[in-house]
Protein backbone atom coordinates (compact mmCIF):
# COMPACT_ATOMS: atom_id res chain seq x y z
CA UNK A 1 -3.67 -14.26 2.58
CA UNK A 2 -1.70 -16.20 0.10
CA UNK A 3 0.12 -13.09 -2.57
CA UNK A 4 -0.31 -14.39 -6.09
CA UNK A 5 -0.76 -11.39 -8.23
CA UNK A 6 1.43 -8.97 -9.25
CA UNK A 7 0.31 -5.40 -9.63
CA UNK A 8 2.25 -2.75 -11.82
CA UNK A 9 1.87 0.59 -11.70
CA UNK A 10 4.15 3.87 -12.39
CA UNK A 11 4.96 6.39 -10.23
CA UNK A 12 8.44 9.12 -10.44
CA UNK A 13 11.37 8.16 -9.10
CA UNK A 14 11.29 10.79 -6.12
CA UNK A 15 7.43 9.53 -4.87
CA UNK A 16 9.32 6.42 -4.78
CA UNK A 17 12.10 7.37 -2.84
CA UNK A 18 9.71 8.86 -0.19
CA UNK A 19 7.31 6.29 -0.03
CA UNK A 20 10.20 3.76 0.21
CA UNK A 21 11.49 5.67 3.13
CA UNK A 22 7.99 6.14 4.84
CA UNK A 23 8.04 1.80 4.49
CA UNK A 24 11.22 1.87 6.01
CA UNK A 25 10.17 3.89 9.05
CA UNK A 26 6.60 1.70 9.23
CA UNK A 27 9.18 -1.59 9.56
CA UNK A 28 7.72 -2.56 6.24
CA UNK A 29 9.00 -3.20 2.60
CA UNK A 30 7.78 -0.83 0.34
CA UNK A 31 5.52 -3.68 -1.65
CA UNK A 32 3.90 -4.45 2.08
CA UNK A 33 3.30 -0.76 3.12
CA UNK A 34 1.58 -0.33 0.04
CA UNK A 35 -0.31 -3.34 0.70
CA UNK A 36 -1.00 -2.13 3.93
CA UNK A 37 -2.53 0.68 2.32
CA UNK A 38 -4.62 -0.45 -0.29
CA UNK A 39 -6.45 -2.96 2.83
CA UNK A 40 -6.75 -0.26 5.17
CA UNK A 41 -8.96 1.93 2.25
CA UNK A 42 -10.51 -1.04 1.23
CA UNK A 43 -11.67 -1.69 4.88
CA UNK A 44 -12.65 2.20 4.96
CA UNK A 45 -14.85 2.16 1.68
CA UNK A 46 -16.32 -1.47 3.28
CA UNK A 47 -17.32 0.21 6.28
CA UNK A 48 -18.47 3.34 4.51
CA UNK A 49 -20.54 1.57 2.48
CA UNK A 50 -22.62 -0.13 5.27
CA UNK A 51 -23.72 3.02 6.82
């Protein structure tokens, strides 16, 4: 999946620093965990949504 689009958003500086650290401990960059997270919900609501 070719990443064109850039998505801003705000969070504090210490959800940062955890969620950067959580990334860290996944092997992952903090812009791919979150990634990773937004697809695996997406999938969830997908499947939800069929039944």
């Amino acid at each position: 999946m070719a990443k064109s689009k850039v998505l801003n958003l705000r969070i504090s500086p210490e959800l940062k620093k955890k969620a950067r650290q959580i990334a860290e401990d996944d092997g992952r960059s903090l812009s791919n965990w979150i990634t990773h997270l937004i697809t695996r919900e997406v999938k969830k609501a997908e499947k939800e949504e069929k039944e």
